[in-house]
Each structure stands twice: as C-alpha cells, then as structure tokens.
PDB file of N, CA and C in Angstrom:
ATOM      1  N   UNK A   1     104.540  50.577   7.730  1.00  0.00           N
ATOM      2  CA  UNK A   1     104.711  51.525   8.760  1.00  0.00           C
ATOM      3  C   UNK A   1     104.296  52.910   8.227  1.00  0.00           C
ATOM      4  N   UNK A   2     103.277  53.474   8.510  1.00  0.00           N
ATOM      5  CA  UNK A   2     103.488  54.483   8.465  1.00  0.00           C
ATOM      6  C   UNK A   2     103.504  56.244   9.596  1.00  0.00           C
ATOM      7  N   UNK A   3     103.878  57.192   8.487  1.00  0.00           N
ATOM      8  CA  UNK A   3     104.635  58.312   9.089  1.00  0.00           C
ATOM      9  C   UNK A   3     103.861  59.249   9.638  1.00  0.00           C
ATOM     10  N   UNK A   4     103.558  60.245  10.965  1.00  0.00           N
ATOM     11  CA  UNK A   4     102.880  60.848  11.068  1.00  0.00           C
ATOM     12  C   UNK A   4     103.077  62.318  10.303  1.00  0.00           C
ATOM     13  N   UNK A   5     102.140  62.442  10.104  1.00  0.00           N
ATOM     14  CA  UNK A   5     102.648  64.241   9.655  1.00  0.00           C
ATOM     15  C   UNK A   5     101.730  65.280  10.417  1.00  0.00           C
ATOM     16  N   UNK A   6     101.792  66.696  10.688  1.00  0.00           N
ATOM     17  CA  UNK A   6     101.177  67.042  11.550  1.00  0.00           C
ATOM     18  C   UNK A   6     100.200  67.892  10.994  1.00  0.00           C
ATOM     19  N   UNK A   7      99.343  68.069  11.341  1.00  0.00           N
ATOM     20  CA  UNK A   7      98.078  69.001  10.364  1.00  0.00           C
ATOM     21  C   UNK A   7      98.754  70.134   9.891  1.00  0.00           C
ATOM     22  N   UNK A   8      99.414  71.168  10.437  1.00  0.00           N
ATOM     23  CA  UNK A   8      99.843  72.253  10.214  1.00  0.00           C
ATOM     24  C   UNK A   8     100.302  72.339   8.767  1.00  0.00           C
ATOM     25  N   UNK A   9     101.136  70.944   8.468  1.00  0.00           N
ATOM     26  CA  UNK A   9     102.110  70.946   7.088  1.00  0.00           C
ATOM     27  C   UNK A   9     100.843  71.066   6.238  1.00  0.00           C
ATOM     28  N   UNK A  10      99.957  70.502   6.226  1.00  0.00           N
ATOM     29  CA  UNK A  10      99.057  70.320   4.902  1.00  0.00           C
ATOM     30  C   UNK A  10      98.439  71.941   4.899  1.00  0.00           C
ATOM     31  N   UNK A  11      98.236  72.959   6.551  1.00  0.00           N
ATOM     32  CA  UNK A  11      97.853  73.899   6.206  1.00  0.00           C
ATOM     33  C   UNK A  11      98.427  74.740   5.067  1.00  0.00           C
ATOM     34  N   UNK A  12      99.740  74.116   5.496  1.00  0.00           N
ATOM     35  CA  UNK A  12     101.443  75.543   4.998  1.00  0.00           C
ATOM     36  C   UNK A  12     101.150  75.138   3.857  1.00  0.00           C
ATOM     37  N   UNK A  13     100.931  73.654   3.310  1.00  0.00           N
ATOM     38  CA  UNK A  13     101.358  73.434   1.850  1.00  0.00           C
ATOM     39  C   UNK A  13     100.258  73.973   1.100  1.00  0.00           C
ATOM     40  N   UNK A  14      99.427  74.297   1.187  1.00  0.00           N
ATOM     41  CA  UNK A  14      98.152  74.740   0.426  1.00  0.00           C
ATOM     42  C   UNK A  14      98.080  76.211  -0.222  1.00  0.00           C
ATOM     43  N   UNK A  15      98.257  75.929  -1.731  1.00  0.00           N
ATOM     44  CA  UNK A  15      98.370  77.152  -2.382  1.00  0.00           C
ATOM     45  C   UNK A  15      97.333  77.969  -2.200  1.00  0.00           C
ATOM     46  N   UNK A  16      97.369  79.325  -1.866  1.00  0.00           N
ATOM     47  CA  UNK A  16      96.602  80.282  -1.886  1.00  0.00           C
ATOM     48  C   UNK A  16      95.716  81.017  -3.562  1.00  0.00           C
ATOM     49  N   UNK A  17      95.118  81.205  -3.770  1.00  0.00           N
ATOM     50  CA  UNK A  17      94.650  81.855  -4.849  1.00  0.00           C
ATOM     51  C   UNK A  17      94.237  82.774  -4.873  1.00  0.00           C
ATOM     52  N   UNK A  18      94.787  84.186  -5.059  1.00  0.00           N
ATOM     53  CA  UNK A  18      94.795  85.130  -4.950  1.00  0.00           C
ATOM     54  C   UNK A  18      93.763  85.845  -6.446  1.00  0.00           C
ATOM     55  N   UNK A  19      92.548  86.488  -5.929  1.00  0.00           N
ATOM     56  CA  UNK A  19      92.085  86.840  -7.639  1.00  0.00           C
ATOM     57  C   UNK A  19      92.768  87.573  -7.874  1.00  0.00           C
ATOM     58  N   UNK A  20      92.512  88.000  -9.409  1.00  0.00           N
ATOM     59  CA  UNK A  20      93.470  89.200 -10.109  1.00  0.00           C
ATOM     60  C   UNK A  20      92.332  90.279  -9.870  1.00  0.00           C
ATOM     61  N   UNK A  21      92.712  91.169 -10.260  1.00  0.00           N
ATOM     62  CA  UNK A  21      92.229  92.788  -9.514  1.00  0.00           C
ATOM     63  C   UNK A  21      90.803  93.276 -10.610  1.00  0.00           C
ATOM     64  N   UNK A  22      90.824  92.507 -12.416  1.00  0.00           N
ATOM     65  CA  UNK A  22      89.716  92.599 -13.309  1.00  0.00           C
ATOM     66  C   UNK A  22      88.556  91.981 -12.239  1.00  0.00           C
ATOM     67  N   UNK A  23      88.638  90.597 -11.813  1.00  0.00           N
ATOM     68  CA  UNK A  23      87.936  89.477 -11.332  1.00  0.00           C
ATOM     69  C   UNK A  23      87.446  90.595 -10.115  1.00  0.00           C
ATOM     70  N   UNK A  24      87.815  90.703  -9.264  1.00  0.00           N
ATOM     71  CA  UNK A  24      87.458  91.259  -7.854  1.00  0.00           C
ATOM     72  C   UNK A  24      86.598  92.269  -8.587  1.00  0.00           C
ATOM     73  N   UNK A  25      87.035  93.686  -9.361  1.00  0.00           N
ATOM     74  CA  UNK A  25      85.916  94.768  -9.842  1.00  0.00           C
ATOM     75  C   UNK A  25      84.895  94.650 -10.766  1.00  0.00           C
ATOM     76  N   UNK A  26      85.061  92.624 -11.537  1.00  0.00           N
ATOM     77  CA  UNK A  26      84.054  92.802 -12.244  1.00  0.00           C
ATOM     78  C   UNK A  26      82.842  91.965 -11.173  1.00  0.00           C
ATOM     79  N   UNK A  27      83.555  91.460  -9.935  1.00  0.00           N
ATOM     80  CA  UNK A  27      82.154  90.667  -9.537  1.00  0.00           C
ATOM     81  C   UNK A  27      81.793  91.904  -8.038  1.00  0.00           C
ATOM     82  N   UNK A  28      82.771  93.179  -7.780  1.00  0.00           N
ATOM     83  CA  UNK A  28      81.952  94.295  -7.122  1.00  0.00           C
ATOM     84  C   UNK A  28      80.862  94.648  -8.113  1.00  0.00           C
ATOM     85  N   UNK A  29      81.444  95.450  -9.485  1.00  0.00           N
ATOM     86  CA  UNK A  29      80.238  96.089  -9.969  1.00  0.00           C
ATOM     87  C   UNK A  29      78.904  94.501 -10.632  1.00  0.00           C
ATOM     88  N   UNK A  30      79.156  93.633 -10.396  1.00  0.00           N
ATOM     89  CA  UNK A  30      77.742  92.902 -10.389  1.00  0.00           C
ATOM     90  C   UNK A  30      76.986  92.899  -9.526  1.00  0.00           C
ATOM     91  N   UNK A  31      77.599  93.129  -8.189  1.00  0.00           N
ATOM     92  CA  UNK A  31      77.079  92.947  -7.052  1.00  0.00           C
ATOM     93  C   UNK A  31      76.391  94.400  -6.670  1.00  0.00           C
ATOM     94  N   UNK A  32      76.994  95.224  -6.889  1.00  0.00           N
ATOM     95  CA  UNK A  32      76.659  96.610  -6.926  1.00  0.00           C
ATOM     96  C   UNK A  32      75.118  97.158  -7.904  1.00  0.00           C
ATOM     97  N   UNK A  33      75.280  96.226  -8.565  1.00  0.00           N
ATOM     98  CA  UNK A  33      74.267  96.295 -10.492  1.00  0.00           C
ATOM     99  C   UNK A  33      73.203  95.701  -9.602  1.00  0.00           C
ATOM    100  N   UNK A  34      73.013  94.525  -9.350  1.00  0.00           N
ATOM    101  CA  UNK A  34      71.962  93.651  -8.593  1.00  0.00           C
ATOM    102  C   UNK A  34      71.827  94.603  -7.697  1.00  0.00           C
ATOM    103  N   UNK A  35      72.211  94.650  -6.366  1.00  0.00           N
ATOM    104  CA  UNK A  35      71.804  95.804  -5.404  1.00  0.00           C
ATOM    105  C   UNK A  35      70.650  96.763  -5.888  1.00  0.00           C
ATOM    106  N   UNK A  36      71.398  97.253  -6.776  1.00  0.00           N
ATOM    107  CA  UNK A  36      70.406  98.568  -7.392  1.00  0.00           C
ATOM    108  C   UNK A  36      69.167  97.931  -7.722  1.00  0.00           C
ATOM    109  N   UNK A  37      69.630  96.995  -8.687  1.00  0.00           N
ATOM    110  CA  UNK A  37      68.364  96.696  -9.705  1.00  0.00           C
ATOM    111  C   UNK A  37      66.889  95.996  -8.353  1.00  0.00           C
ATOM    112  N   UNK A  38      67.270  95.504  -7.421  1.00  0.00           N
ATOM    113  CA  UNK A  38      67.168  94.942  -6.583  1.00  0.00           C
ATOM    114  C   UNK A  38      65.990  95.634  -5.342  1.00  0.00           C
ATOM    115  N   UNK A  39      66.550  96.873  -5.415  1.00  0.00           N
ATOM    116  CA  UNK A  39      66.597  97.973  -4.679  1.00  0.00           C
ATOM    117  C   UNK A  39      65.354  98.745  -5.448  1.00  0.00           C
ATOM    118  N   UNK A  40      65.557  98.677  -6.712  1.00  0.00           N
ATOM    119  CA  UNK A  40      64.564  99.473  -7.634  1.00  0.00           C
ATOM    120  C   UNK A  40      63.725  98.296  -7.875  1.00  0.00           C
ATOM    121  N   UNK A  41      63.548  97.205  -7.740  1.00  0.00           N
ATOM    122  CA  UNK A  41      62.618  96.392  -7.792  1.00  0.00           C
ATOM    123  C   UNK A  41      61.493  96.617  -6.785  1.00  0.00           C
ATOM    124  N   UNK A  42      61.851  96.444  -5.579  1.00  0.00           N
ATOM    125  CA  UNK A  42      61.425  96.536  -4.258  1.00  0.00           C
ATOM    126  C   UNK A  42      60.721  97.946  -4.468  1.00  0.00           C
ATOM    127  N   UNK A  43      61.286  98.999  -4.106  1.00  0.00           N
ATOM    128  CA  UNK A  43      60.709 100.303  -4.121  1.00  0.00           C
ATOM    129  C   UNK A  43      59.771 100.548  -5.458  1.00  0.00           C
ATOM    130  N   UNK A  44      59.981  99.992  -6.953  1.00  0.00           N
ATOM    131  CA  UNK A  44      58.826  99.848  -7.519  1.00  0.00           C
ATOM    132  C   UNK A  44      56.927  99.604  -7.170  1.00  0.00           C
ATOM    133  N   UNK A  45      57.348  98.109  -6.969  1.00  0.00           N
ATOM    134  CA  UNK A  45      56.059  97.604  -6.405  1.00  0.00           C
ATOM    135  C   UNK A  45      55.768  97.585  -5.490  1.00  0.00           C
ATOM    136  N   UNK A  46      56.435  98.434  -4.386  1.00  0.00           N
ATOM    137  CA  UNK A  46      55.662  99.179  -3.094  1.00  0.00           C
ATOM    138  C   UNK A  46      55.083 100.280  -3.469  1.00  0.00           C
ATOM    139  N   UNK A  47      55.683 100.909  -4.438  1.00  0.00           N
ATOM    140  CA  UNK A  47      54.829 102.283  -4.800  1.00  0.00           C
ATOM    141  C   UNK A  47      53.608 101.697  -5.365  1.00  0.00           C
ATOM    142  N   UNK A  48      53.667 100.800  -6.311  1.00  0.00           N
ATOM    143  CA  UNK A  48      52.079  99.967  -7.250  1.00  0.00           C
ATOM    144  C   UNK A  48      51.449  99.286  -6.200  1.00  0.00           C
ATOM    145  N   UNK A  49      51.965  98.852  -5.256  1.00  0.00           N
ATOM    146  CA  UNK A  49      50.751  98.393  -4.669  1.00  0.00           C
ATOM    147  C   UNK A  49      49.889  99.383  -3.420  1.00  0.00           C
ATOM    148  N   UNK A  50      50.963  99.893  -2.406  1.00  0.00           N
ATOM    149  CA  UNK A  50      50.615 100.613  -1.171  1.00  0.00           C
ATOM    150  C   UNK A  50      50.468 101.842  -1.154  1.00  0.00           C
ATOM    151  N   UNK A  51      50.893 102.587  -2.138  1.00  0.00           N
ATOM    152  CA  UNK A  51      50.836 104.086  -2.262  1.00  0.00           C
ATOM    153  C   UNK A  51      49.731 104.791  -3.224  1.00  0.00           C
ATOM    154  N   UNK A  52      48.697 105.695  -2.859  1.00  0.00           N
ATOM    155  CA  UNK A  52      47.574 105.638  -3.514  1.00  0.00           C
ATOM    156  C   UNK A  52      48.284 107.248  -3.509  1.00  0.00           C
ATOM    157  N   UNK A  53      47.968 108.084  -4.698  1.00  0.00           N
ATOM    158  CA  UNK A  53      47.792 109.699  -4.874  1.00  0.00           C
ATOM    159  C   UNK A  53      46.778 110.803  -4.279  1.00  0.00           C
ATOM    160  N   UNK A  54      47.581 111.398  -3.597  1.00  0.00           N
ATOM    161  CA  UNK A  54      46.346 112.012  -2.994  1.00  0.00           C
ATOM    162  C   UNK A  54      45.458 113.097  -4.377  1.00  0.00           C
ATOM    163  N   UNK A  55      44.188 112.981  -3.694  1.00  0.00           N
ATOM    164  CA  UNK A  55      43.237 113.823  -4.532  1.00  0.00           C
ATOM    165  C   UNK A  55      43.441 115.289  -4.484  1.00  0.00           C
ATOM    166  N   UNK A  56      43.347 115.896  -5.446  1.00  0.00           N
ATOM    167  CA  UNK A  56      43.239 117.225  -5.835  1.00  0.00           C
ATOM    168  C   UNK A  56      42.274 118.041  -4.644  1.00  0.00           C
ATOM    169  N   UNK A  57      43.181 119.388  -4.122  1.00  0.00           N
ATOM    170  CA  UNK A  57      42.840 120.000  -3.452  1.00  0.00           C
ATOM    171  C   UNK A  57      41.607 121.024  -3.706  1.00  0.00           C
ATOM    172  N   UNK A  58      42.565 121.139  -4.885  1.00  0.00           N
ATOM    173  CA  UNK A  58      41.672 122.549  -5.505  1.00  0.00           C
ATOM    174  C   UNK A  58      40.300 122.538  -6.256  1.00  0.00           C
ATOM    175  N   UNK A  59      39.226 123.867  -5.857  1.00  0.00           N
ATOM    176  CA  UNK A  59      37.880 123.326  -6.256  1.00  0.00           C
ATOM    177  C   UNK A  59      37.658 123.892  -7.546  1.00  0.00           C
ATOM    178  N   UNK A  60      37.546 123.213  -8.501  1.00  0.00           N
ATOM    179  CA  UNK A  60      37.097 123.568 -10.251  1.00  0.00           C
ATOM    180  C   UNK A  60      35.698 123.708 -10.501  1.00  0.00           C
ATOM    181  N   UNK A  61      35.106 124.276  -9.151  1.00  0.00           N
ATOM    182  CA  UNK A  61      33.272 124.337  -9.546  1.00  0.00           C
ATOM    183  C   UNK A  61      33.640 125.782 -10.298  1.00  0.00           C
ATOM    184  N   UNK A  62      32.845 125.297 -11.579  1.00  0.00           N
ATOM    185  CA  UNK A  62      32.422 126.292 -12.820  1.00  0.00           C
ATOM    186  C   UNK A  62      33.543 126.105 -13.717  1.00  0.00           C
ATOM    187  N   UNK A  63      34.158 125.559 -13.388  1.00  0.00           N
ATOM    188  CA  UNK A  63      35.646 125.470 -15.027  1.00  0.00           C
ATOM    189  C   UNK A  63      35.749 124.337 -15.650  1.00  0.00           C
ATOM    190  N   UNK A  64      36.400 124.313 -16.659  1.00  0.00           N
ATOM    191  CA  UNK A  64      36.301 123.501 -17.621  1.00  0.00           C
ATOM    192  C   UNK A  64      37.879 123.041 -18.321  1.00  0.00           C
ATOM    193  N   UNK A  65      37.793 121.988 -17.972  1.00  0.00           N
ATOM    194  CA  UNK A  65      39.145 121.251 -18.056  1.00  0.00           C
ATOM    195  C   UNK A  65      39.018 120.157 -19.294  1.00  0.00           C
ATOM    196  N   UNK A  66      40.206 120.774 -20.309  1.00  0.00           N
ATOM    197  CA  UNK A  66      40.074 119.378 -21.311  1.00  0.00           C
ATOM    198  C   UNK A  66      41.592 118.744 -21.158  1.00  0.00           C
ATOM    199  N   UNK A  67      40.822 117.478 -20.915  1.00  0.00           N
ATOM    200  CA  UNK A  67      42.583 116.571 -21.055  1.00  0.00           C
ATOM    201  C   UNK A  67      42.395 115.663 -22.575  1.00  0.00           C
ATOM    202  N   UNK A  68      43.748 115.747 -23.314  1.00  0.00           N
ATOM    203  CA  UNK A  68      43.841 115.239 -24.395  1.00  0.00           C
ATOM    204  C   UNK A  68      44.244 113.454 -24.094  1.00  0.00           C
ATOM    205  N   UNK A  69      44.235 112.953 -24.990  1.00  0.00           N
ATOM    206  CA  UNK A  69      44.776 111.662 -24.707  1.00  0.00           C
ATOM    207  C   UNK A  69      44.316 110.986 -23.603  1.00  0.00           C
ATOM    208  N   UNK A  70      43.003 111.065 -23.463  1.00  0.00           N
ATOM    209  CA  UNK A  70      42.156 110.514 -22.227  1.00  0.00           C
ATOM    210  C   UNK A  70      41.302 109.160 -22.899  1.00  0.00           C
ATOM    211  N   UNK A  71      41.478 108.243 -24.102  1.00  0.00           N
ATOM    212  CA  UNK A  71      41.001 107.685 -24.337  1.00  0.00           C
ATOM    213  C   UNK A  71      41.106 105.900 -23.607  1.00  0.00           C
ATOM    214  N   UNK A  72      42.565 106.216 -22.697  1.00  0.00           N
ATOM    215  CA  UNK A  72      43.058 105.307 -21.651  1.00  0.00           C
ATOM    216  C   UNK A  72      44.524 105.436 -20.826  1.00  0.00           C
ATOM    217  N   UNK A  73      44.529 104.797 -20.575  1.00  0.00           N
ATOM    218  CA  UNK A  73      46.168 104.699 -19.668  1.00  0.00           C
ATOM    219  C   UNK A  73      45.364 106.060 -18.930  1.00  0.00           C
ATOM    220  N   UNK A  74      46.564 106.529 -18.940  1.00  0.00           N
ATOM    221  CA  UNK A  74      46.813 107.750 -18.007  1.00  0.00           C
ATOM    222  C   UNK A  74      46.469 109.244 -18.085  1.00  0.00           C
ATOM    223  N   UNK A  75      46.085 109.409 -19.270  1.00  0.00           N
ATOM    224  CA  UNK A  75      45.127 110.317 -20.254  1.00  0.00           C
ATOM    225  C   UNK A  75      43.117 110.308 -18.780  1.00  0.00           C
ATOM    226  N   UNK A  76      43.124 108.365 -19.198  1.00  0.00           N
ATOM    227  CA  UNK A  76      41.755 108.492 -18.097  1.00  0.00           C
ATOM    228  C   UNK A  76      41.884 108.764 -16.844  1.00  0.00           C
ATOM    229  N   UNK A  77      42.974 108.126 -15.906  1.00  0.00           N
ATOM    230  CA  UNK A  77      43.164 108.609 -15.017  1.00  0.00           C
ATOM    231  C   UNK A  77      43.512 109.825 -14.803  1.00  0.00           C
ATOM    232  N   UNK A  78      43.512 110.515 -15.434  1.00  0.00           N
ATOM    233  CA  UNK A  78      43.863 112.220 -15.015  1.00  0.00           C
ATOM    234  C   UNK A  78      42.583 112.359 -15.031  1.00  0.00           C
ATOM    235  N   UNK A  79      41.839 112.636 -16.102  1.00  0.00           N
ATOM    236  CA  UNK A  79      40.107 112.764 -16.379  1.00  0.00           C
ATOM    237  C   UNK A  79      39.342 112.591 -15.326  1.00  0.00           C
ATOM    238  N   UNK A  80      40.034 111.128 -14.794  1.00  0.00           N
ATOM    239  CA  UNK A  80      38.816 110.647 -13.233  1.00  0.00           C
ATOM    240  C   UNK A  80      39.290 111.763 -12.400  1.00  0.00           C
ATOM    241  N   UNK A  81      40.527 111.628 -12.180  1.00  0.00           N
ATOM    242  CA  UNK A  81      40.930 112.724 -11.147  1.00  0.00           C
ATOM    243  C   UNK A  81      40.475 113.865 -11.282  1.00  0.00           C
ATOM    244  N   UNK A  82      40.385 114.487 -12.006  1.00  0.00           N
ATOM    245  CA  UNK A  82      39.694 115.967 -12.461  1.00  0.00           C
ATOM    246  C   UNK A  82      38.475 115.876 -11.657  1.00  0.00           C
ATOM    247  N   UNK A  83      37.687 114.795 -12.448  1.00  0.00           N
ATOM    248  CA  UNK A  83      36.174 114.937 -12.102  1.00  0.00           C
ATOM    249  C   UNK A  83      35.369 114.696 -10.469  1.00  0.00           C
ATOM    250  N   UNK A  84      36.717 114.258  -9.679  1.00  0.00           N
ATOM    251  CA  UNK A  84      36.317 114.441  -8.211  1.00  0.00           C
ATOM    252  C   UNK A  84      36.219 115.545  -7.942  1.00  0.00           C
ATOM    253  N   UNK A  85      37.185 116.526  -7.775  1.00  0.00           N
ATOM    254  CA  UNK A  85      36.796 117.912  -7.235  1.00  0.00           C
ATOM    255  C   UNK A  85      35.456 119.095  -8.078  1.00  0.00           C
ATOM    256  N   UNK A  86      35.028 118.134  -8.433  1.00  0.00           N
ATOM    257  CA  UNK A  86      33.610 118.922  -8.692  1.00  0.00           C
ATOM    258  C   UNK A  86      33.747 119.605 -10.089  1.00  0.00           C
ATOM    259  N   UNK A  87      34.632 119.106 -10.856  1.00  0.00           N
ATOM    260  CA  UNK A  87      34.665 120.424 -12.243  1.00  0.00           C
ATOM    261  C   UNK A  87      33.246 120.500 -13.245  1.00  0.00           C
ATOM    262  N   UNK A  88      32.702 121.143 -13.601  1.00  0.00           N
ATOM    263  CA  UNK A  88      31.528 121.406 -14.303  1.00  0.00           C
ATOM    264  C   UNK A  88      31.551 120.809 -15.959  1.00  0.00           C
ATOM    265  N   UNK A  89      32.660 120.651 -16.589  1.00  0.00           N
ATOM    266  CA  UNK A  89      33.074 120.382 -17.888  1.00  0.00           C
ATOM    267  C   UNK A  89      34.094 119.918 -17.352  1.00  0.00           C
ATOM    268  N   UNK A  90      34.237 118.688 -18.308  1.00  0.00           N
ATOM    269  CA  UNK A  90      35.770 117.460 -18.131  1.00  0.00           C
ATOM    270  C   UNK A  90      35.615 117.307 -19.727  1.00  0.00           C
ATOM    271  N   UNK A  91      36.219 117.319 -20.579  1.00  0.00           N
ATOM    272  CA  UNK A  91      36.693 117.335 -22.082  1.00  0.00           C
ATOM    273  C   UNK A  91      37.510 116.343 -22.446  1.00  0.00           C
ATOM    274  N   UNK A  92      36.908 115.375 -22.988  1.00  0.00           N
ATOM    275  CA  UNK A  92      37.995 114.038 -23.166  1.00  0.00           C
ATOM    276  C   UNK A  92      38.752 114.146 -24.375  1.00  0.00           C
TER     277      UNK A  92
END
C-alpha cells in the first residue's frame, strides 16, 4: 500500500543554499573583469579594422620634416603620412 504525499512537502523539505558573501563578490568581480575585457576586445578590433585616420590637413609645400625611427612600424607610417600633404623633404 502505498502513501500519498503531496508535492508541496518535497517543495518545504528542500534545503536552500544560500552562497556566502566571498563566493557572490568573487564571481561579480569575474563577471565584471570579462565584461571589460570583453568590451575592450570588441572596441579594439573595430578600431583595426573600420576606422581609418584622417589625413593631415596642413600643407608642408617647402618644409622639411625628419621623422626618426621610420625604419618600420609606426616610425613608416608617420613618414607615409607626412609625404601626402605635399612636403618637399621627408627625412627617414
């Protein structure tokens, strides 16, 4: 024979687990850490891929511009940039 019991009891009997208060702020600030990192991921490689610099306004016909450390990286890209607006001397 058996006894009915009614759903409710098995709700009541069911221990709760309450985290402790370390647990809860150490998995906010992970969640918070990712976000960011997340956040700075995204906004990284939208800037590397979609965002181009605008060109130099100003006109350098007759002057003479030396950039140091132009043998690569970012040294050349300044150099190229220079040499659009017309400068007469670019100095690597």
């Amino acid at each position: 024979m058996s006894r009915k019991i009614p759903d409710k009891q098995f709700a009541l009997n069911i221990p709760h687990h309450q985290p402790h208060n370390w647990q809860v702020n150490t998995i906010y600030l992970f969640e918070t850490a990712m976000s960011a990192l997340l956040g700075f991921l995204l906004s990284f490689h939208y800037s590397q891929l979609f965002v181009t610099p605008a060109s130099p306004t100003t006109d350098f016909t007759g002057q003479t511009i030396i950039v140091t450390g132009s043998s690569s990286g970012l040294g050349l890209e300044g150099a190229r940039h220079y040499v659009r607006p017309k400068a007469s001397l670019v100095i690597f």
